[in-house]
PDB file of N, CA and C in Angstrom:
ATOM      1  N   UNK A   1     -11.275  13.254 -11.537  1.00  0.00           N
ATOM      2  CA  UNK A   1     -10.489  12.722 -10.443  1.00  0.00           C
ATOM      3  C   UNK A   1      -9.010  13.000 -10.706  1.00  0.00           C
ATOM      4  N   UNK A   2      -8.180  13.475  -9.492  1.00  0.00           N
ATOM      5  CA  UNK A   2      -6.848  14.045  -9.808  1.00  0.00           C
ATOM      6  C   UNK A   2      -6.030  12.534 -10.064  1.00  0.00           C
ATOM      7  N   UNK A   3      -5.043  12.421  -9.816  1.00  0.00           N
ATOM      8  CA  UNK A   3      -3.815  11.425  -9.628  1.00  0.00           C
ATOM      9  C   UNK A   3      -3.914  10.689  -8.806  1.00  0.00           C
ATOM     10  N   UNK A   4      -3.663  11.742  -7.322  1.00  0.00           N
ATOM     11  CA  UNK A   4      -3.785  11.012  -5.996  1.00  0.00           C
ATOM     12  C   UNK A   4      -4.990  10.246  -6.035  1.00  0.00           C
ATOM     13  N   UNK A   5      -5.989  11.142  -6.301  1.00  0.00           N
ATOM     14  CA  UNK A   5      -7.570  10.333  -6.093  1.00  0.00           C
ATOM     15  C   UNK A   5      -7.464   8.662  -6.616  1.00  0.00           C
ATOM     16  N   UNK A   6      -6.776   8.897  -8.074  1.00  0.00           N
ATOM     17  CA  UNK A   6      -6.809   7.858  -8.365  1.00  0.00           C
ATOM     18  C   UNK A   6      -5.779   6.038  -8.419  1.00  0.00           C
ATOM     19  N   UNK A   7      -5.130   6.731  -7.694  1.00  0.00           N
ATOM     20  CA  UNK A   7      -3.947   6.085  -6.963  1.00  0.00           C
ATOM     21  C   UNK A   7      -4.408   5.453  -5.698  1.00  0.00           C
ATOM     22  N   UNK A   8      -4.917   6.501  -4.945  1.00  0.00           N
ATOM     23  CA  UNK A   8      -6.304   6.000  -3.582  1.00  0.00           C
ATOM     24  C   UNK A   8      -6.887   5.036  -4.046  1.00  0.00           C
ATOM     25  N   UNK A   9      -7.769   5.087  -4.672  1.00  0.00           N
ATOM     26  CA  UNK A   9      -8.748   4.150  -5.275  1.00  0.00           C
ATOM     27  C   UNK A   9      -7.915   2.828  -5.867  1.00  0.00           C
ATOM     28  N   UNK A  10      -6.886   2.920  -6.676  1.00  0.00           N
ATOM     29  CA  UNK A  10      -6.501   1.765  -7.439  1.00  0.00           C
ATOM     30  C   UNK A  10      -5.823   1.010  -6.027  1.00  0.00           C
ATOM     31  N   UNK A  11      -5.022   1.523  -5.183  1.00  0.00           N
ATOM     32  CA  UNK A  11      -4.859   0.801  -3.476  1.00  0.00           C
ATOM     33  C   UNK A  11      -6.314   0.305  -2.569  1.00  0.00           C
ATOM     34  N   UNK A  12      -6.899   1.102  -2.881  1.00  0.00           N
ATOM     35  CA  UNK A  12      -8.065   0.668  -1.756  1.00  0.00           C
ATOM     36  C   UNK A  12      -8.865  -0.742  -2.720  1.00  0.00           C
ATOM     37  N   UNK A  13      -8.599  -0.697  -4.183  1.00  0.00           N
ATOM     38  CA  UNK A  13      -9.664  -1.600  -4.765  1.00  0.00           C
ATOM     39  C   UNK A  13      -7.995  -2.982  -4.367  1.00  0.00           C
ATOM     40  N   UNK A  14      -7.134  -2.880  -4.500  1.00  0.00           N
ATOM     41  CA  UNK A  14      -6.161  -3.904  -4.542  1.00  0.00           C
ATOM     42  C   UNK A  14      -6.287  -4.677  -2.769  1.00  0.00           C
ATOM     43  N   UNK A  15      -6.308  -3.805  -1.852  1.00  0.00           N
ATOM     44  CA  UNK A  15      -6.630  -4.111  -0.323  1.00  0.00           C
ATOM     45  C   UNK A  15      -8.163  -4.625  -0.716  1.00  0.00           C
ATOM     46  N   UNK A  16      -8.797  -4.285  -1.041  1.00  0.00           N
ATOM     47  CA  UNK A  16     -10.411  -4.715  -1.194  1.00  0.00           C
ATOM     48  C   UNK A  16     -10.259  -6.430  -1.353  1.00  0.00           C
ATOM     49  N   UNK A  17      -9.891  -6.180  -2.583  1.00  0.00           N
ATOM     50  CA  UNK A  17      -9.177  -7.932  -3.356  1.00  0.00           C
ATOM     51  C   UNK A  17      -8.964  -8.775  -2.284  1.00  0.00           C
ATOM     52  N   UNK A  18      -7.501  -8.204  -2.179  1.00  0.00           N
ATOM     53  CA  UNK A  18      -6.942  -8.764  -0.926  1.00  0.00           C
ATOM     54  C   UNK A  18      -7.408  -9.565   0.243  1.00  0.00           C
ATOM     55  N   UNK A  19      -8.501  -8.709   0.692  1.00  0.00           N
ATOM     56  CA  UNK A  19      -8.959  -9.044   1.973  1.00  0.00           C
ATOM     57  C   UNK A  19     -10.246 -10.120   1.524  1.00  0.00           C
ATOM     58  N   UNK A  20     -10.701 -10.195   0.670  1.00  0.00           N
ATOM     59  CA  UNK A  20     -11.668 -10.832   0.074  1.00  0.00           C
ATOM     60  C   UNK A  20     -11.127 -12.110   0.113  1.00  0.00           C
ATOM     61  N   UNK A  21     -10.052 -12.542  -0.297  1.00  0.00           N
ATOM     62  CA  UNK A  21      -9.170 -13.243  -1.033  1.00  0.00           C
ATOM     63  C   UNK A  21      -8.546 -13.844   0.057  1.00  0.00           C
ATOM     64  N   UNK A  22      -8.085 -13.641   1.403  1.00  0.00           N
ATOM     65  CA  UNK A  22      -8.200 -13.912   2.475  1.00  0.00           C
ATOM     66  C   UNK A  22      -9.825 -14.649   3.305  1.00  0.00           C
ATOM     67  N   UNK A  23     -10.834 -13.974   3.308  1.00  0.00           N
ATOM     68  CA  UNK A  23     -12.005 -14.418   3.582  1.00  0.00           C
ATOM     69  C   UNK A  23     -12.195 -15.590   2.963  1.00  0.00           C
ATOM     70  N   UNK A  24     -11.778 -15.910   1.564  1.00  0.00           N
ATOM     71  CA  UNK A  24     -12.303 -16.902   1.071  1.00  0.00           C
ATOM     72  C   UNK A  24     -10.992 -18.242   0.982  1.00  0.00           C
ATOM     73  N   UNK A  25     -10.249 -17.906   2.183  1.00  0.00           N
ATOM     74  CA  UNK A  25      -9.289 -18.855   2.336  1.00  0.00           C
ATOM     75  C   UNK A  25      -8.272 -19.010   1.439  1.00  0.00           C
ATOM     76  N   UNK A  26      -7.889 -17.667   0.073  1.00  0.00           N
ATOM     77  CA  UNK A  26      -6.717 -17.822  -1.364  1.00  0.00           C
ATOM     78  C   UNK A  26      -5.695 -16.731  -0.514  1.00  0.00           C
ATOM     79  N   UNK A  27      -5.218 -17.244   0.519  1.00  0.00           N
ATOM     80  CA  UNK A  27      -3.697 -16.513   0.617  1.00  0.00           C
ATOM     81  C   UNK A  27      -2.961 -15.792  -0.775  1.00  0.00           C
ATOM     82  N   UNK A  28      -2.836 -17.100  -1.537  1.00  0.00           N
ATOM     83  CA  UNK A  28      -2.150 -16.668  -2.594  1.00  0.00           C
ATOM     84  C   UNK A  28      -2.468 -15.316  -3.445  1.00  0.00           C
ATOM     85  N   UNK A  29      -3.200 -15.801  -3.576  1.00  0.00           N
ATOM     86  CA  UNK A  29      -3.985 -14.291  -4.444  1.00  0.00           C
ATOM     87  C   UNK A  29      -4.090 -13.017  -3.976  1.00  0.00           C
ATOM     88  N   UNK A  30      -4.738 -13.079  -2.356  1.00  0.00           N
ATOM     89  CA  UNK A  30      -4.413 -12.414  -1.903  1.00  0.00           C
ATOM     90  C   UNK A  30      -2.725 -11.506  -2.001  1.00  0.00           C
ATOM     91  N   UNK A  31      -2.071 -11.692  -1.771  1.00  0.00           N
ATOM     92  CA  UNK A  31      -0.461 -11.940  -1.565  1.00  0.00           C
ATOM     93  C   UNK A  31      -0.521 -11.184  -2.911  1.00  0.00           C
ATOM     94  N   UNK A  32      -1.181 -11.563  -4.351  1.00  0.00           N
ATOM     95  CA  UNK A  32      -0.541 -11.196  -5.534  1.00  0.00           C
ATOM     96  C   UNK A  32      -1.673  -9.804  -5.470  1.00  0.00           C
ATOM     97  N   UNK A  33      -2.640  -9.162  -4.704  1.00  0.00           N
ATOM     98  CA  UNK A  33      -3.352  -8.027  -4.829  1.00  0.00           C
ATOM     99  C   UNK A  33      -2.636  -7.321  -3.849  1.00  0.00           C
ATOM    100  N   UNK A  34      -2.180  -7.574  -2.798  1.00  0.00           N
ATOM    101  CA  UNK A  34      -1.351  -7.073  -2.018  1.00  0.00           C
ATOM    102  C   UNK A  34      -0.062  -6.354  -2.385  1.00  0.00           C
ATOM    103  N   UNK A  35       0.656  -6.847  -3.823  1.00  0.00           N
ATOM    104  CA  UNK A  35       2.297  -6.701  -4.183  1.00  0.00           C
ATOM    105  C   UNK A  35       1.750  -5.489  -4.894  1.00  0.00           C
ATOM    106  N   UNK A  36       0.578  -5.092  -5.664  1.00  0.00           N
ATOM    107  CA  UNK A  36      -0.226  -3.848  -6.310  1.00  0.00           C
ATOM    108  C   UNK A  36      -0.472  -2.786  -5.686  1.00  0.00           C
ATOM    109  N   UNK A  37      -1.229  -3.669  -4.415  1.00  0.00           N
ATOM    110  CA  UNK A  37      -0.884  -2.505  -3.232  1.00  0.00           C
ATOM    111  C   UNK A  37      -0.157  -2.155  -2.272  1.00  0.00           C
ATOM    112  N   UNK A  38       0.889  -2.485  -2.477  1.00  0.00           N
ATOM    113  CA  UNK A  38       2.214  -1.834  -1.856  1.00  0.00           C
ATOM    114  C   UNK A  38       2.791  -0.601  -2.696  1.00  0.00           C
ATOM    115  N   UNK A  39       2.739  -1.380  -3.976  1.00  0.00           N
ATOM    116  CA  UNK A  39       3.321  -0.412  -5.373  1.00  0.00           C
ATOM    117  C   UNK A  39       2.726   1.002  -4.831  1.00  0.00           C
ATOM    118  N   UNK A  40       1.551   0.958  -4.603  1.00  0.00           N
ATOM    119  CA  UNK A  40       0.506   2.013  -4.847  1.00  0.00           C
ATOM    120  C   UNK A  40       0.398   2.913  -3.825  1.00  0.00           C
ATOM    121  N   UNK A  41       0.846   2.180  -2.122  1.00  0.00           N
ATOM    122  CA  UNK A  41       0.436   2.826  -1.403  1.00  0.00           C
ATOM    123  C   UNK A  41       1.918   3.029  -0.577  1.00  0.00           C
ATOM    124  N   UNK A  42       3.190   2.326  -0.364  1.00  0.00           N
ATOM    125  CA  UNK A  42       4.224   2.967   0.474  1.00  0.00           C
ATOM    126  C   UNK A  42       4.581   4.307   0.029  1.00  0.00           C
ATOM    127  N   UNK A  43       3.539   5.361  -0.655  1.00  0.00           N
ATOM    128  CA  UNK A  43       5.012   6.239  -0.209  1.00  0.00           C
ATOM    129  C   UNK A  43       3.767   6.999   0.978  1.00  0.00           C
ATOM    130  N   UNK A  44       2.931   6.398   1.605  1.00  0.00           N
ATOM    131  CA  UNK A  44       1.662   7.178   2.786  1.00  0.00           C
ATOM    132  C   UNK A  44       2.220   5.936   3.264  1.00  0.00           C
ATOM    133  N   UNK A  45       2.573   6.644   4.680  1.00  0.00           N
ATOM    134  CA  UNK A  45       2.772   5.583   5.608  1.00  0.00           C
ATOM    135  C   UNK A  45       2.382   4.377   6.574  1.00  0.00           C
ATOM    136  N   UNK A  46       0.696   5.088   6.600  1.00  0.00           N
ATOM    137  CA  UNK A  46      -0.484   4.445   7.230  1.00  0.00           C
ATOM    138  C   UNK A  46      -1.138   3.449   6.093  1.00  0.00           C
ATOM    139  N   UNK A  47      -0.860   3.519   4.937  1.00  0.00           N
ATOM    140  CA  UNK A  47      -0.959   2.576   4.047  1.00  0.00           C
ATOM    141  C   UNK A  47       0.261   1.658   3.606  1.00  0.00           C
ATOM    142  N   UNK A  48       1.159   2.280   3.503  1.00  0.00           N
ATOM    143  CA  UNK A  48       2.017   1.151   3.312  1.00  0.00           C
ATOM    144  C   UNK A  48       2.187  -0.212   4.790  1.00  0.00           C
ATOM    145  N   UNK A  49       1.808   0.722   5.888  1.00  0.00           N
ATOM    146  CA  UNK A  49       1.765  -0.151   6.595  1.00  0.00           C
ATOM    147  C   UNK A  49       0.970  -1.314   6.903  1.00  0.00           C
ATOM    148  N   UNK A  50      -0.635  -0.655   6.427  1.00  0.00           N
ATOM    149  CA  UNK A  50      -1.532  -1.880   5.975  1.00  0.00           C
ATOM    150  C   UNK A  50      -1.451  -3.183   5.120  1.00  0.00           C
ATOM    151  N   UNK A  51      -0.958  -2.499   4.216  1.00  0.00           N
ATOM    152  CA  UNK A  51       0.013  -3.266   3.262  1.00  0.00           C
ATOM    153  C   UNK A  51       0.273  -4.769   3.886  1.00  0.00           C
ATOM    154  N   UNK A  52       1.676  -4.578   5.222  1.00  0.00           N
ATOM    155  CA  UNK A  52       2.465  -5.165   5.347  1.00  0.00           C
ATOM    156  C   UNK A  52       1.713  -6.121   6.280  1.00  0.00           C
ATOM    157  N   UNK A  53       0.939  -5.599   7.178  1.00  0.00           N
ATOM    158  CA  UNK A  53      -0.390  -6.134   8.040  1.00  0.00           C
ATOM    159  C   UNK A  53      -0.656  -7.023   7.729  1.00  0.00           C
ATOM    160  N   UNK A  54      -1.009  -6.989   6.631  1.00  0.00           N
ATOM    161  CA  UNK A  54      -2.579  -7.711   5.773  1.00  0.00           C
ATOM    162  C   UNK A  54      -1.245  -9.100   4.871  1.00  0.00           C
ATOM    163  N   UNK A  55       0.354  -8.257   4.762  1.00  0.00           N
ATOM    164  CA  UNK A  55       0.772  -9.781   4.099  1.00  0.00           C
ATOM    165  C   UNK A  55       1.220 -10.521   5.208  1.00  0.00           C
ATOM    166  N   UNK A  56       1.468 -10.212   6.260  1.00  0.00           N
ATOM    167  CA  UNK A  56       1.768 -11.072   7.344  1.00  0.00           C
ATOM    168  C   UNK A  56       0.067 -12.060   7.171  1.00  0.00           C
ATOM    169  N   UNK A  57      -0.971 -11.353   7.349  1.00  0.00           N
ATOM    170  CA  UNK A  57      -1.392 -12.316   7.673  1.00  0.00           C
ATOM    171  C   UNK A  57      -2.027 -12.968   6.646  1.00  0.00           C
ATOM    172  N   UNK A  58      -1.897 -12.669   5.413  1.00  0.00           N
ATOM    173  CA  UNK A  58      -1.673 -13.479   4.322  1.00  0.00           C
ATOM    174  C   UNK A  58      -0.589 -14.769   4.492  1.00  0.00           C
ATOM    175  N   UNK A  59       0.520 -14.742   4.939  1.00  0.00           N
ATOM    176  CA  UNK A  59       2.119 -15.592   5.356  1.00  0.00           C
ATOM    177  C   UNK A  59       1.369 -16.396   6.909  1.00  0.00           C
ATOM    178  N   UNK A  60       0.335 -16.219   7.689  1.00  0.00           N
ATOM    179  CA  UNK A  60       0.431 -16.563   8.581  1.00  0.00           C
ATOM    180  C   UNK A  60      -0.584 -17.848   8.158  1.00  0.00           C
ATOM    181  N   UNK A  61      -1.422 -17.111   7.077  1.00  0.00           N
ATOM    182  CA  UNK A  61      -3.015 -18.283   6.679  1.00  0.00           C
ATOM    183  C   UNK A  61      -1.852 -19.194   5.893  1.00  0.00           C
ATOM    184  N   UNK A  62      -0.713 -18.995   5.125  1.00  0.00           N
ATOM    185  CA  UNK A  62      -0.270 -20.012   4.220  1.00  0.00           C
ATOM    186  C   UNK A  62       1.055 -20.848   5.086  1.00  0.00           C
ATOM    187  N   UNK A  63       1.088 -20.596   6.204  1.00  0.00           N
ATOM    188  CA  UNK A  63       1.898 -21.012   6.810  1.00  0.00           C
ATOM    189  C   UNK A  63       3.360 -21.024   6.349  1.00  0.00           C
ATOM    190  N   UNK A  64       3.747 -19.945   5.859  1.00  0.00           N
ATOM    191  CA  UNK A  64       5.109 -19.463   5.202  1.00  0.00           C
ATOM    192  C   UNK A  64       5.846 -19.018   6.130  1.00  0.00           C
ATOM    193  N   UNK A  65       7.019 -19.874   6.885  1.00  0.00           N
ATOM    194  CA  UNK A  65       7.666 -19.004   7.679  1.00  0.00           C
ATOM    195  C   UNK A  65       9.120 -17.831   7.214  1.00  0.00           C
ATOM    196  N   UNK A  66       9.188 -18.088   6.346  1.00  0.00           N
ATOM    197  CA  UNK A  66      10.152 -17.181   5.699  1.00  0.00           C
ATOM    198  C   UNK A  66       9.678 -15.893   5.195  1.00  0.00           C
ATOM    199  N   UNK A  67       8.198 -15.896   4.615  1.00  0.00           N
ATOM    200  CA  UNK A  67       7.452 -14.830   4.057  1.00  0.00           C
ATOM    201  C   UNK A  67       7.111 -13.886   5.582  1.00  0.00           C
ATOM    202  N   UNK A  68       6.665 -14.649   7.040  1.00  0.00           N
ATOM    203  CA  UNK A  68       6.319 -14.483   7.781  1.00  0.00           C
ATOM    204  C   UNK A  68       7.747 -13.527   8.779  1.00  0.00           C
ATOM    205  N   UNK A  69       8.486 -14.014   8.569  1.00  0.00           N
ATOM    206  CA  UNK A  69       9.876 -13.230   8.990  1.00  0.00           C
ATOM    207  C   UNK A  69      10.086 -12.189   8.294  1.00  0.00           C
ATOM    208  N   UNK A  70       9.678 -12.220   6.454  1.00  0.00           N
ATOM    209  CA  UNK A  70      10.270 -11.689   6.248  1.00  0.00           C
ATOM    210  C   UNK A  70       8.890  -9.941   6.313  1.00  0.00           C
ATOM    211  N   UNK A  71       8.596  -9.971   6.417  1.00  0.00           N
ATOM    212  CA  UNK A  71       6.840  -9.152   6.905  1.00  0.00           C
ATOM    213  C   UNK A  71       6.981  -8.289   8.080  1.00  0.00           C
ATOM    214  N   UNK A  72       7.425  -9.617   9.615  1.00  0.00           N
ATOM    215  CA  UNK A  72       7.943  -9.303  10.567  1.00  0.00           C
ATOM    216  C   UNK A  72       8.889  -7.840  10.502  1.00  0.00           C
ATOM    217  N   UNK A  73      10.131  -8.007   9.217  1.00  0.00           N
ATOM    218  CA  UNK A  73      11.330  -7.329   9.294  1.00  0.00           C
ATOM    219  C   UNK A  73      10.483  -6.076   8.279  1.00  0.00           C
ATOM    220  N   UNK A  74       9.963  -6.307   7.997  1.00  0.00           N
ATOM    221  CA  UNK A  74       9.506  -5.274   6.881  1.00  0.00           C
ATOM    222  C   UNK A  74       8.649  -4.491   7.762  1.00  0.00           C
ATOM    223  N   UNK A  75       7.402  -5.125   9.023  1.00  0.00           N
ATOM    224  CA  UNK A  75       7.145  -3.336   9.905  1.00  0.00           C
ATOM    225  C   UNK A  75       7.767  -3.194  10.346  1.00  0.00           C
ATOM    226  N   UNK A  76       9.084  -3.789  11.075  1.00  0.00           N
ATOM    227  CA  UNK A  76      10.318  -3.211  11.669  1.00  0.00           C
ATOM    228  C   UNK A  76      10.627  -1.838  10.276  1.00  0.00           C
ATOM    229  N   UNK A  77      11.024  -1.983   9.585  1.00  0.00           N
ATOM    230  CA  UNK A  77      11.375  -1.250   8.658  1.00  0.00           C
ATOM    231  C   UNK A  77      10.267   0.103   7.691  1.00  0.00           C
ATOM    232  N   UNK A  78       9.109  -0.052   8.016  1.00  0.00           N
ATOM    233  CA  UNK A  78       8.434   1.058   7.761  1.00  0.00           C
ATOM    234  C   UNK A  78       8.704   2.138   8.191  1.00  0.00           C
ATOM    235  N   UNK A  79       8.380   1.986   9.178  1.00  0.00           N
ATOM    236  CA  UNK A  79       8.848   3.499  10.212  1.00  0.00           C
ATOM    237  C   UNK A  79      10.091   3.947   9.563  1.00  0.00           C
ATOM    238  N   UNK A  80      10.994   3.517   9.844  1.00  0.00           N
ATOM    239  CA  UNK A  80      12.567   3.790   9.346  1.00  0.00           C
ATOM    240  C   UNK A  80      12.508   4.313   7.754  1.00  0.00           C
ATOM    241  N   UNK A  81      11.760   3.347   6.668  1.00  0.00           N
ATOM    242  CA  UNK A  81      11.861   3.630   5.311  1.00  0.00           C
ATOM    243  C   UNK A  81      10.895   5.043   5.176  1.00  0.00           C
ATOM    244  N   UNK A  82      10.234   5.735   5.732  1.00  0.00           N
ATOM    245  CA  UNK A  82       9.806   6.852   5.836  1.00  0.00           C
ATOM    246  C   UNK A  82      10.350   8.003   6.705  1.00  0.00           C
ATOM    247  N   UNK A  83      10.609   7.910   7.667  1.00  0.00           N
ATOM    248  CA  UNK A  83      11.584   8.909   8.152  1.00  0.00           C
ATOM    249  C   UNK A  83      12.775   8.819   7.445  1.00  0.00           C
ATOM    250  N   UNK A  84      13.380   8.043   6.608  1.00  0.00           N
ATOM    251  CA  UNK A  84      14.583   8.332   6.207  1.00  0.00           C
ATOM    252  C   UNK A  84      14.152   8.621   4.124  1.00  0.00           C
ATOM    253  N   UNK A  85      13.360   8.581   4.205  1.00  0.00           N
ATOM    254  CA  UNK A  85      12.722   8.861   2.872  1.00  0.00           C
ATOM    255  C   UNK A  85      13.306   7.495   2.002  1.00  0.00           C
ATOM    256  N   UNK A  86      13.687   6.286   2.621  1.00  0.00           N
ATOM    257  CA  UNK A  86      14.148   5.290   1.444  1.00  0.00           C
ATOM    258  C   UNK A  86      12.787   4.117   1.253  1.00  0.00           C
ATOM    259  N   UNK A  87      12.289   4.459   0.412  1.00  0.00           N
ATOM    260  CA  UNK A  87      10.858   3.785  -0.546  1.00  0.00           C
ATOM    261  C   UNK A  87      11.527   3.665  -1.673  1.00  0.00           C
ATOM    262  N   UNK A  88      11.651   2.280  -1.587  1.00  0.00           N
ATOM    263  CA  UNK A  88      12.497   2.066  -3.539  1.00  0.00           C
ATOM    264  C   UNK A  88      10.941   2.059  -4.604  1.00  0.00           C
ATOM    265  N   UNK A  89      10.985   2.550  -5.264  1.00  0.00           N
ATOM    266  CA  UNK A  89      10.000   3.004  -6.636  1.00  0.00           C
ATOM    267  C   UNK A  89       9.785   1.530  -6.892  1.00  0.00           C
ATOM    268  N   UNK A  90       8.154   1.083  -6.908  1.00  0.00           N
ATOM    269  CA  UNK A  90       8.278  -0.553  -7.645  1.00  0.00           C
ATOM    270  C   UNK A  90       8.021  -1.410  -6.640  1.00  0.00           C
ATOM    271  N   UNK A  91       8.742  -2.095  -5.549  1.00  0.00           N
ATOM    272  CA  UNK A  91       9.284  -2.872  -4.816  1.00  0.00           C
ATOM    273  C   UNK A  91       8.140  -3.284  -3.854  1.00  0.00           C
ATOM    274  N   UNK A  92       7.719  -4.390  -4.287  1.00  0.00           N
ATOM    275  CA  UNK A  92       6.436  -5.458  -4.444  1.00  0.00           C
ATOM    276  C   UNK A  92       6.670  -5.613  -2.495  1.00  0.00           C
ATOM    277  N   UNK A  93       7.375  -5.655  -2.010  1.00  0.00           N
ATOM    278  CA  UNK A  93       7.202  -5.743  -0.315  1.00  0.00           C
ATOM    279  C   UNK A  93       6.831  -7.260   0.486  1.00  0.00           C
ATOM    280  N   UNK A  94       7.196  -8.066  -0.661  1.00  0.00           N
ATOM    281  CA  UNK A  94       7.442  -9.629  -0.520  1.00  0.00           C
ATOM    282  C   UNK A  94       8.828 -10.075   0.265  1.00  0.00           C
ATOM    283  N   UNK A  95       8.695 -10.943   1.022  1.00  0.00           N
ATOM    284  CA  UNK A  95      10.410 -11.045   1.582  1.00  0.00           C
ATOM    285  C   UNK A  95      10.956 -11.668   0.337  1.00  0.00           C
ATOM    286  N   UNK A  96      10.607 -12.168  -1.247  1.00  0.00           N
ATOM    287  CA  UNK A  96      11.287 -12.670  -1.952  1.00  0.00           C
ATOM    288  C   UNK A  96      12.115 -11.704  -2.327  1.00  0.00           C
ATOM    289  N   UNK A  97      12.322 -10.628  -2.743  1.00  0.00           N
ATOM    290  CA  UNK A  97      12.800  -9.305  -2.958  1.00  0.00           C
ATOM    291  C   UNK A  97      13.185  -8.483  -1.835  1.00  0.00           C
ATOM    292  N   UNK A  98      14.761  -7.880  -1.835  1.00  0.00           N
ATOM    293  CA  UNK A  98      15.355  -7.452  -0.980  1.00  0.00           C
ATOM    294  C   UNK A  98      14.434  -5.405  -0.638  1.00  0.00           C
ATOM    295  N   UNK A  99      13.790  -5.673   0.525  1.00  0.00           N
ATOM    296  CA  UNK A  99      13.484  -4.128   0.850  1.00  0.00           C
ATOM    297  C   UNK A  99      13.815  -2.736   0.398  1.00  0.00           C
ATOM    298  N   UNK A 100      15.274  -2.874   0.212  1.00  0.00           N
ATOM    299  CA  UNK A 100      15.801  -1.931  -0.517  1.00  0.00           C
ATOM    300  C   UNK A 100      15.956  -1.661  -2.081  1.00  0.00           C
ATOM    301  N   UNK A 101      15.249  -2.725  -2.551  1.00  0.00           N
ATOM    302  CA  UNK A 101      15.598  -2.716  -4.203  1.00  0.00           C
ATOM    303  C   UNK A 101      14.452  -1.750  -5.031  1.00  0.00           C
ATOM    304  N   UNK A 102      14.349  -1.028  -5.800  1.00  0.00           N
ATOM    305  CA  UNK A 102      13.282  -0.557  -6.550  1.00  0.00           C
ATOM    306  C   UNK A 102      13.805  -1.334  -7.457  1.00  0.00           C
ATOM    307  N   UNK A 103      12.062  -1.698  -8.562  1.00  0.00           N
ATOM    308  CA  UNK A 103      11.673  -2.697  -8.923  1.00  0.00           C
ATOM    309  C   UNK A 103      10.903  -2.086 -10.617  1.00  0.00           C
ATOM    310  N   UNK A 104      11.100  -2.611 -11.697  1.00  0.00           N
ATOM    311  CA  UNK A 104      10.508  -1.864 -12.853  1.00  0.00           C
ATOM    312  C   UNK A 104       8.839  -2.237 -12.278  1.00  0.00           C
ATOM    313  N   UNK A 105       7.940  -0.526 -12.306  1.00  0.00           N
ATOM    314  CA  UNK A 105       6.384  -0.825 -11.805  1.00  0.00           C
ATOM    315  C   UNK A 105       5.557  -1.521 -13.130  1.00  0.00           C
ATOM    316  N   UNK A 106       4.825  -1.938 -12.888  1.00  0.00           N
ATOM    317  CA  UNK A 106       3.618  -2.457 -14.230  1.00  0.00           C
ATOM    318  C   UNK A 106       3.404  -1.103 -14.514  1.00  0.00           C
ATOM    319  N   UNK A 107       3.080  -1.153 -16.040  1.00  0.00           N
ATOM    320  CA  UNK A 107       2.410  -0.145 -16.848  1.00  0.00           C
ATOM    321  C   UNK A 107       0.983  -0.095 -16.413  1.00  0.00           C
ATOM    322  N   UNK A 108       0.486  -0.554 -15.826  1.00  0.00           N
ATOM    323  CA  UNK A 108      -0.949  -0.107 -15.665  1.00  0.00           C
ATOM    324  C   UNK A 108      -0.915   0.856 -14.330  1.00  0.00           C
ATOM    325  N   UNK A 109       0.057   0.525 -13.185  1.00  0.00           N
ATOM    326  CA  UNK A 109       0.201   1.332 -12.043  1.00  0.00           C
ATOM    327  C   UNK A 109       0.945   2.270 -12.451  1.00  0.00           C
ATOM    328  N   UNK A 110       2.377   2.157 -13.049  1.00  0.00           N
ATOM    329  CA  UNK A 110       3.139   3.350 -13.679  1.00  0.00           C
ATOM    330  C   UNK A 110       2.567   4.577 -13.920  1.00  0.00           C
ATOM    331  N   UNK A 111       1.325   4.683 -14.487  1.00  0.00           N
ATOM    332  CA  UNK A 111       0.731   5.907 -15.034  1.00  0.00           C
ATOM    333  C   UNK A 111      -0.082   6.584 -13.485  1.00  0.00           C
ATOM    334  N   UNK A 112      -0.493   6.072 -12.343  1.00  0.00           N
ATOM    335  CA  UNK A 112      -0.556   6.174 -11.245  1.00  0.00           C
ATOM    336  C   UNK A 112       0.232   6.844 -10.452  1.00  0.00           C
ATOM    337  N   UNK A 113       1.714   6.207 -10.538  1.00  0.00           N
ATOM    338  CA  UNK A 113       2.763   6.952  -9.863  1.00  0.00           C
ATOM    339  C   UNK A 113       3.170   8.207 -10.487  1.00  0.00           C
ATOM    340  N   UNK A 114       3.373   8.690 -11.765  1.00  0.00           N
ATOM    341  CA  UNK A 114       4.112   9.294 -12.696  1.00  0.00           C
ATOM    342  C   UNK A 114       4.496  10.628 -11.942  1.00  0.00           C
ATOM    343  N   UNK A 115       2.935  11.365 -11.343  1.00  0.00           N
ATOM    344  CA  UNK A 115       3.675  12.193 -10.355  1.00  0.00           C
ATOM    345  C   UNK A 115       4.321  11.879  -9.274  1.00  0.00           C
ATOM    346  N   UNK A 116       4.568  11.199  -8.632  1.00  0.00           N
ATOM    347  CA  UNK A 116       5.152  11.000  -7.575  1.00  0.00           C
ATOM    348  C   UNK A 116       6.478  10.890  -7.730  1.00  0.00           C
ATOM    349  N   UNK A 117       7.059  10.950  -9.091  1.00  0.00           N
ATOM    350  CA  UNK A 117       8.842  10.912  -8.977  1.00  0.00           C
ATOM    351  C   UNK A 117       8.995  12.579  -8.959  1.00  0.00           C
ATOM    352  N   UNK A 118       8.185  13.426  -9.201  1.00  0.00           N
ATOM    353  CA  UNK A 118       8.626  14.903  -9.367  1.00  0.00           C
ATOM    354  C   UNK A 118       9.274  15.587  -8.674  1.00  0.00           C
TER     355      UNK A 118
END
């Protein structure tokens, strides 16, 4: 399996989580498989956007209205952070953390991205 392949997979198993994790009523958790798969999947746009989907409605089950705004502003900002190529490296896609910041990645995803700074 190449890089990408396995970058695919480590996003699709983190959305997997996710949505599970949702079904079984843990926003939270959800939310923390979700920040893995953002890492993994904004720099594809149709995934990073799932991403942001799935934490809104993570923010909507926990009744977070600040997380929920801040989600809101973040698909406002997909579109834009890809046509203009600004994807900060890292940057978990939580409204606790400013959109624009890249973020040191975990060593277990790090080795995931490694091509992608080339």
């Amino acid at each position: 399996m190449n890089q990408d392949s396995l970058r695919i997979a480590a996003y699709d198993t983190a959305m997997a989580a996710a949505r599970a994790s949702l079904a079984r009523s843990a926003p939270s958790d959800a939310l923390a498989h979700l920040e893995r798969a953002h890492v993994l999947g904004q720099r594809d746009f149709s995934r990073h956007w799932r991403v942001h989907v799935t934490m809104l409605r993570a923010a909507w089950a926990l009744r977070d209205v600040g997380e929920l705004r801040g989600q809101l502003l973040r698909l406002s900002l997909v579109p834009l952070g890809h046509l203009f190529g600004r994807l900060p490296l890292g940057n978990t896609g939580r409204s606790s953390v400013s959109a624009f910041a890249p973020m040191d990645v975990p060593a277990d995803l790090k080795r995931l991205l490694d091509d992608d700074r080339g």
